[in-house]
N, C-alpha and C. Protein backbone atom coordinates (compact mmCIF):
# COMPACT_ATOMS: atom_id res chain seq x y z
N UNK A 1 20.35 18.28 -47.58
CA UNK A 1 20.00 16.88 -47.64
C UNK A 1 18.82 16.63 -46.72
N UNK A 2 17.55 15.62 -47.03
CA UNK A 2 16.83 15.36 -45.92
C UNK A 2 16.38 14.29 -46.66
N UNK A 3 15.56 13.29 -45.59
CA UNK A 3 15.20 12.06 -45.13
C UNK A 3 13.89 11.60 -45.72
N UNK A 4 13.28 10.83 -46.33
CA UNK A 4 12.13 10.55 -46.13
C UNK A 4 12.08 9.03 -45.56
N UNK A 5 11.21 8.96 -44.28
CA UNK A 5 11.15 8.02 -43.57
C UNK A 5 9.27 7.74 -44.05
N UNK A 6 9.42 6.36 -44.11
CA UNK A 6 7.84 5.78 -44.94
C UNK A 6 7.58 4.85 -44.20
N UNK A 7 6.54 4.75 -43.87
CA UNK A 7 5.96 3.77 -42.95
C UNK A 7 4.73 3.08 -43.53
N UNK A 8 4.45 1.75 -44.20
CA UNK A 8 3.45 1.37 -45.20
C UNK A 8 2.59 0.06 -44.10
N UNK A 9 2.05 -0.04 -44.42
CA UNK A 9 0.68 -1.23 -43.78
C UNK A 9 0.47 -2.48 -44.94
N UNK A 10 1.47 -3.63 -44.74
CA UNK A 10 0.67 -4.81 -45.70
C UNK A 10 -0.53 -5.24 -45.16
N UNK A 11 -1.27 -5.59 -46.11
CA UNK A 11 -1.83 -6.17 -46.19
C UNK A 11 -1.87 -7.68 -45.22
N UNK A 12 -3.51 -7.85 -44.26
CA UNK A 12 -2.89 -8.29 -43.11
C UNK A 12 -1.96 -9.79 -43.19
N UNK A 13 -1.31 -10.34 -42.81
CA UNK A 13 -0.43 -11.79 -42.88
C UNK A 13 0.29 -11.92 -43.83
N UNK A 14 0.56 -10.37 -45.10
CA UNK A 14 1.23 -10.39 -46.09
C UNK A 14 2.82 -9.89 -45.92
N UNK A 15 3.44 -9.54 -45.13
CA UNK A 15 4.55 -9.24 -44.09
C UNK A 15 5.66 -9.40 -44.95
N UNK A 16 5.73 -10.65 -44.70
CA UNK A 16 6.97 -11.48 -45.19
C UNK A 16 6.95 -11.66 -46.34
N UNK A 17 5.82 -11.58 -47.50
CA UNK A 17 6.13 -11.67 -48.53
C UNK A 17 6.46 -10.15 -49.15
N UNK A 18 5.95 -9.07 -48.29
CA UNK A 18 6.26 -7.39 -48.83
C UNK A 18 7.51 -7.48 -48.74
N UNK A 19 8.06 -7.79 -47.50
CA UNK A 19 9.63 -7.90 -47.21
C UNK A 19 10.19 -8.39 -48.45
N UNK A 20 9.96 -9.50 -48.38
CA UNK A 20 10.44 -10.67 -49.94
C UNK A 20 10.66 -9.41 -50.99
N UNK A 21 9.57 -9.01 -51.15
CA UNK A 21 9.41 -8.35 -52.61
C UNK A 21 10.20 -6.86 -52.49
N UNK A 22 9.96 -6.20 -51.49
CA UNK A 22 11.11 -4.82 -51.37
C UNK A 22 12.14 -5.38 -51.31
N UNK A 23 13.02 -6.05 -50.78
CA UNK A 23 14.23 -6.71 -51.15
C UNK A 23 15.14 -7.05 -52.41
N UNK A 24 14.06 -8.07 -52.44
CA UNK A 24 14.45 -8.42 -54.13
C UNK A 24 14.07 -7.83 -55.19
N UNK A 25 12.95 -6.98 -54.72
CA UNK A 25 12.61 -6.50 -56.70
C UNK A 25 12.67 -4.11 -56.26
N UNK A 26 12.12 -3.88 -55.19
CA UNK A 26 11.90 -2.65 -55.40
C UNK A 26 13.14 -1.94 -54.88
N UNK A 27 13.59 -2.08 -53.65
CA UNK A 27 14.87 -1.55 -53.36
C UNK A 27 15.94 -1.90 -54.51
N UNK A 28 16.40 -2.86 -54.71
CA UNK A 28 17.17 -2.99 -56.43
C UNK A 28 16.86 -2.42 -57.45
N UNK A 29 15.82 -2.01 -57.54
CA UNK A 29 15.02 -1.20 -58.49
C UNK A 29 15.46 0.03 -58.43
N UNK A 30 14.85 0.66 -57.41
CA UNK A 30 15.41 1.79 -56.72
C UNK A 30 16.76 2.69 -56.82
N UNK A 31 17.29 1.78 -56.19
CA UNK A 31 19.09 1.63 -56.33
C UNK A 31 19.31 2.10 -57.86
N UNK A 32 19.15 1.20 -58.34
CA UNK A 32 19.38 1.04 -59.98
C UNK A 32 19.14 2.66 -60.08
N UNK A 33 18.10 2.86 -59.94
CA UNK A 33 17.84 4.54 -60.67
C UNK A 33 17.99 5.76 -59.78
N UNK A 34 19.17 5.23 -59.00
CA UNK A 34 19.74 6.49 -57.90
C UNK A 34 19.28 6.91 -56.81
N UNK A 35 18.61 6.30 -56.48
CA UNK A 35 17.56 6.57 -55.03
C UNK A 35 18.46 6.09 -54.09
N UNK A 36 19.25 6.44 -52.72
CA UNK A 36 19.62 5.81 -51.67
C UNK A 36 18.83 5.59 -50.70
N UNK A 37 18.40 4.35 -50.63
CA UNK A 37 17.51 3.78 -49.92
C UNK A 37 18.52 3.33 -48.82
N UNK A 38 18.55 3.84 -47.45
CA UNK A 38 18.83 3.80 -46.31
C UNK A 38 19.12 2.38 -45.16
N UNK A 39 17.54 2.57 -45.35
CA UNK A 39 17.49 1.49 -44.39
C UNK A 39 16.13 0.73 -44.19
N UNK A 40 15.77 -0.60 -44.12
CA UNK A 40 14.65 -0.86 -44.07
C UNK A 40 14.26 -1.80 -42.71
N UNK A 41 13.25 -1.83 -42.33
CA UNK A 41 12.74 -2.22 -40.83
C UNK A 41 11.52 -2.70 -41.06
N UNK A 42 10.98 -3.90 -39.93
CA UNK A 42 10.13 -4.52 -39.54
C UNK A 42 9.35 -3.71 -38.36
N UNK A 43 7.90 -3.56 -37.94
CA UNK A 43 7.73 -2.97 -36.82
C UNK A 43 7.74 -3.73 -35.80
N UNK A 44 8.06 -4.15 -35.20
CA UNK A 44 8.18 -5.04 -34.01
C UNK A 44 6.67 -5.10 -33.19
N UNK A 45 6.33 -4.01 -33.15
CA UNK A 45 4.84 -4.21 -32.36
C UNK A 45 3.46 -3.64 -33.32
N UNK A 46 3.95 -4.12 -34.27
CA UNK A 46 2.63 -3.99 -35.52
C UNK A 46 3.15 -5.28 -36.37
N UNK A 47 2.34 -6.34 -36.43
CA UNK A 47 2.51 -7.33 -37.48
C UNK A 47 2.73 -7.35 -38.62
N UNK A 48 1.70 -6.25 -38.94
CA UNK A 48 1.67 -6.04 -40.55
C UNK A 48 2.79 -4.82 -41.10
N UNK A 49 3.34 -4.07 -39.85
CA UNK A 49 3.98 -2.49 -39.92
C UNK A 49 5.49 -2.77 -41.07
N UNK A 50 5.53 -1.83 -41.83
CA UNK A 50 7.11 -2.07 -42.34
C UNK A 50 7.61 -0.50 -42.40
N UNK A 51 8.58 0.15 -41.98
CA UNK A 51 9.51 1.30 -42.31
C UNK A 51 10.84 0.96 -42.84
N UNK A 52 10.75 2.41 -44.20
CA UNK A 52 11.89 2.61 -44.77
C UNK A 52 12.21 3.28 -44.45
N UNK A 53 13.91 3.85 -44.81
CA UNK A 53 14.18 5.52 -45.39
C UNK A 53 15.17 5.81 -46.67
N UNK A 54 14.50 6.63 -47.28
CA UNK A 54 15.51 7.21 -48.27
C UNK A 54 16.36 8.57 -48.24
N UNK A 55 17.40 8.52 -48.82
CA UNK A 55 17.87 9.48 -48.57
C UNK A 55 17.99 10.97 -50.29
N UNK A 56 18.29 12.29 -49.71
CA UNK A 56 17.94 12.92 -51.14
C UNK A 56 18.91 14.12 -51.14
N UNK A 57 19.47 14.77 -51.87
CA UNK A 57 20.33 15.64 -51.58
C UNK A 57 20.04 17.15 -51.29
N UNK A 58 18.52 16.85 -51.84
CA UNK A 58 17.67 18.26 -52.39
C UNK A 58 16.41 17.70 -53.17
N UNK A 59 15.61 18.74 -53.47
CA UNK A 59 14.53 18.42 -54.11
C UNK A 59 14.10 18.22 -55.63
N UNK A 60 14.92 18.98 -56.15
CA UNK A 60 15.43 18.38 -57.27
C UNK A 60 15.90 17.42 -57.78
N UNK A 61 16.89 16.91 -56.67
CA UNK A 61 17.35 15.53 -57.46
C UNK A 61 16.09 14.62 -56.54
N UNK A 62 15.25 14.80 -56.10
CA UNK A 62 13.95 13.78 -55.29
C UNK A 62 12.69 13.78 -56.66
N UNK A 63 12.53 14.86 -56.96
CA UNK A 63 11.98 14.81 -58.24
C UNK A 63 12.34 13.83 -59.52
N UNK A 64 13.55 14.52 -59.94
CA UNK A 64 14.07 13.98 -60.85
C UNK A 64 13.88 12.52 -60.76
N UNK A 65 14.23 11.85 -59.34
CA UNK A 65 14.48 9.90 -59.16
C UNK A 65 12.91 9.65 -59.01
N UNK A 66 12.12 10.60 -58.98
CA UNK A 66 10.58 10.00 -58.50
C UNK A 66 9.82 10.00 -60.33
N UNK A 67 10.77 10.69 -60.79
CA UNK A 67 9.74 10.25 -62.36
C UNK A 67 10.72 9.49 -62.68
N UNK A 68 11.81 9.16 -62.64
CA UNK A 68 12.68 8.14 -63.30
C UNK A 68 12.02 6.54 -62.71
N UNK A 69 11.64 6.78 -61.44
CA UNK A 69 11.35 5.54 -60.93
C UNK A 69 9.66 5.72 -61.65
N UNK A 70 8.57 6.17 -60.51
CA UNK A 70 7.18 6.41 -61.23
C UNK A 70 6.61 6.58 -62.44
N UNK A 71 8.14 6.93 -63.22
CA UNK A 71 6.98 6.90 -64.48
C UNK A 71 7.51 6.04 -65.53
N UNK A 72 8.60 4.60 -65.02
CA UNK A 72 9.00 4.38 -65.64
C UNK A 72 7.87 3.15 -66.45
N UNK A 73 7.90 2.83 -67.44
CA UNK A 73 6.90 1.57 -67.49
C UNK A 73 7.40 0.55 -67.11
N UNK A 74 8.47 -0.39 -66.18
CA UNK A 74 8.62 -0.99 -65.61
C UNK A 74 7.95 -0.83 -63.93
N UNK A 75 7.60 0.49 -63.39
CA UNK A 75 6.91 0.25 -62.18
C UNK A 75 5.56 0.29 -62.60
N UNK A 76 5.22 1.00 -64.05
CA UNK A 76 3.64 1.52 -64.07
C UNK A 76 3.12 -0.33 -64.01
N UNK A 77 4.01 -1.01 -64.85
CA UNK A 77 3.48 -2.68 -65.19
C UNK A 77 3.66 -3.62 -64.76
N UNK A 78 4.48 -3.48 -63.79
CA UNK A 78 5.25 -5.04 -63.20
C UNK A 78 5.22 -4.65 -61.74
N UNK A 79 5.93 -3.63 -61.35
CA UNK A 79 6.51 -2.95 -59.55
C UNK A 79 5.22 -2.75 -59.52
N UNK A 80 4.53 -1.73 -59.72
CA UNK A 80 3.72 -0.80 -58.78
C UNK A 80 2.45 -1.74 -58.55
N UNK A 81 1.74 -2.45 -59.64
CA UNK A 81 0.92 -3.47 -59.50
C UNK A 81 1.00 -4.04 -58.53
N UNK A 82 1.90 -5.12 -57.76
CA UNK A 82 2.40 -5.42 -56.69
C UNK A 82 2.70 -4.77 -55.37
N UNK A 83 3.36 -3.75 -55.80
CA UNK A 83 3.20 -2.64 -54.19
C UNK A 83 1.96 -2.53 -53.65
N UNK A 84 1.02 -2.56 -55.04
CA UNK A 84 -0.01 -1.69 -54.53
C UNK A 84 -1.03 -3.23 -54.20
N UNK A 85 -1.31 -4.07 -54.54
CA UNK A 85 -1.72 -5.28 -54.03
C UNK A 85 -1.20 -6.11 -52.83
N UNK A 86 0.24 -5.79 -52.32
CA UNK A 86 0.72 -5.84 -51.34
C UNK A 86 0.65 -5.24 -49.81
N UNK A 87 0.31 -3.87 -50.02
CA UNK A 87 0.18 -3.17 -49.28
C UNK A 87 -1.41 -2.50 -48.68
N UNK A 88 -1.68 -1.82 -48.04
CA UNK A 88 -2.83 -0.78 -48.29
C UNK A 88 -2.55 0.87 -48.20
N UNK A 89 -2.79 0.86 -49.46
CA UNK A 89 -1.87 2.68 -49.77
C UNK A 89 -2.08 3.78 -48.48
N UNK A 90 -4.10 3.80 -48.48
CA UNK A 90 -4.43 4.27 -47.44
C UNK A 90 -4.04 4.57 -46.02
N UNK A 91 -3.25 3.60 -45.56
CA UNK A 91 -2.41 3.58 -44.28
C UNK A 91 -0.87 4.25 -44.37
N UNK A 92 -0.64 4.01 -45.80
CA UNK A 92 0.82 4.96 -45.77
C UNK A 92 1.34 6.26 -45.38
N UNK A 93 2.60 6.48 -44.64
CA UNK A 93 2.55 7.72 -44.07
C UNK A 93 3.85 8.25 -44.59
N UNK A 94 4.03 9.33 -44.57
CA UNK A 94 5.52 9.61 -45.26
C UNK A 94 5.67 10.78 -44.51
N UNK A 95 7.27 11.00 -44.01
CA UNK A 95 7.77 12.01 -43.00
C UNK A 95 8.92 12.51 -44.22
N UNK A 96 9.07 13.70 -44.09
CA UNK A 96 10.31 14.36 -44.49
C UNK A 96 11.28 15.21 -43.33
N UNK A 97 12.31 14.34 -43.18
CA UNK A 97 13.04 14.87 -42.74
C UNK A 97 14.52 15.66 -42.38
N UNK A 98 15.15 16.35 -41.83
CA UNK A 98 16.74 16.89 -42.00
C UNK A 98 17.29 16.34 -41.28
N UNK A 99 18.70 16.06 -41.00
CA UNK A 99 19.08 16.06 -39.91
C UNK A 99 20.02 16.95 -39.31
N UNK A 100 19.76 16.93 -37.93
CA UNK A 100 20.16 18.16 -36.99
C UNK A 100 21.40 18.11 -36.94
N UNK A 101 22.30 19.74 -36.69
CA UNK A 101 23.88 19.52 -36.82
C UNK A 101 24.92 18.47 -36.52
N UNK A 102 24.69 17.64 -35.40
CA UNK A 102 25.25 17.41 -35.13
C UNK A 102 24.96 15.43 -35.05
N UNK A 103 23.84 15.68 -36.04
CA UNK A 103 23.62 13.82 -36.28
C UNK A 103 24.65 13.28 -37.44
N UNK A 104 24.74 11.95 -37.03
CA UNK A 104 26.05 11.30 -37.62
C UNK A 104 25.41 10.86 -39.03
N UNK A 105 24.05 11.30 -38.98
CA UNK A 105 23.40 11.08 -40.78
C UNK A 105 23.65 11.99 -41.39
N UNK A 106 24.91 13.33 -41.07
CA UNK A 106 24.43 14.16 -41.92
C UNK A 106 25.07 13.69 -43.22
């Protein structure tokens, strides 16, 4: 099992409405097509900062949920349009991670 922890940059004073919109439309989304989406966070000392994490069992099934989600024509036409006007891709960072024996995420 391992982690991907994402750290994205809205667009500046757009914050609260990214929040709005991962909430209500992309994490439900998500969900819907098997992705366990973890946990989501505000950065406290970046205005614009937002972190997720998802969780995956293996890479296979991370694949599998990344074309179910990416290639579905509901994100190519409606979601991703919005992520991507919401955010600035450029600043996005993505960590993959495990966790160590004895973390209570395992």
């Amino acid at each position: 099992m391992f982690y991907e922890i994402r750290r994205y940059q809205s667009q500046p004073g757009r914050r609260e409405e990214w929040v709005r919109y991962m909430e209500d439309v992309v994490v439900p989304f998500q969900a819907a097509m098997g992705i366990d989406v973890t946990a989501s966070f505000i950065d406290e000392q970046d205005e614009d900062g937002y972190v997720w994490i998802r969780r995956f069992q293996d890479e296979a099934q991370r694949e599998a949920q990344y074309a179910a989600v990416y290639e579905s024509d509901r994100w190519k036409n409606e979601i991703g349009p919005v992520v991507y006007g919401l955010l600035i891709p450029e600043k996005s960072v993505v960590f993959r991670v495990a966790p160590t024996p004895a973390s209570p995420l395992q």
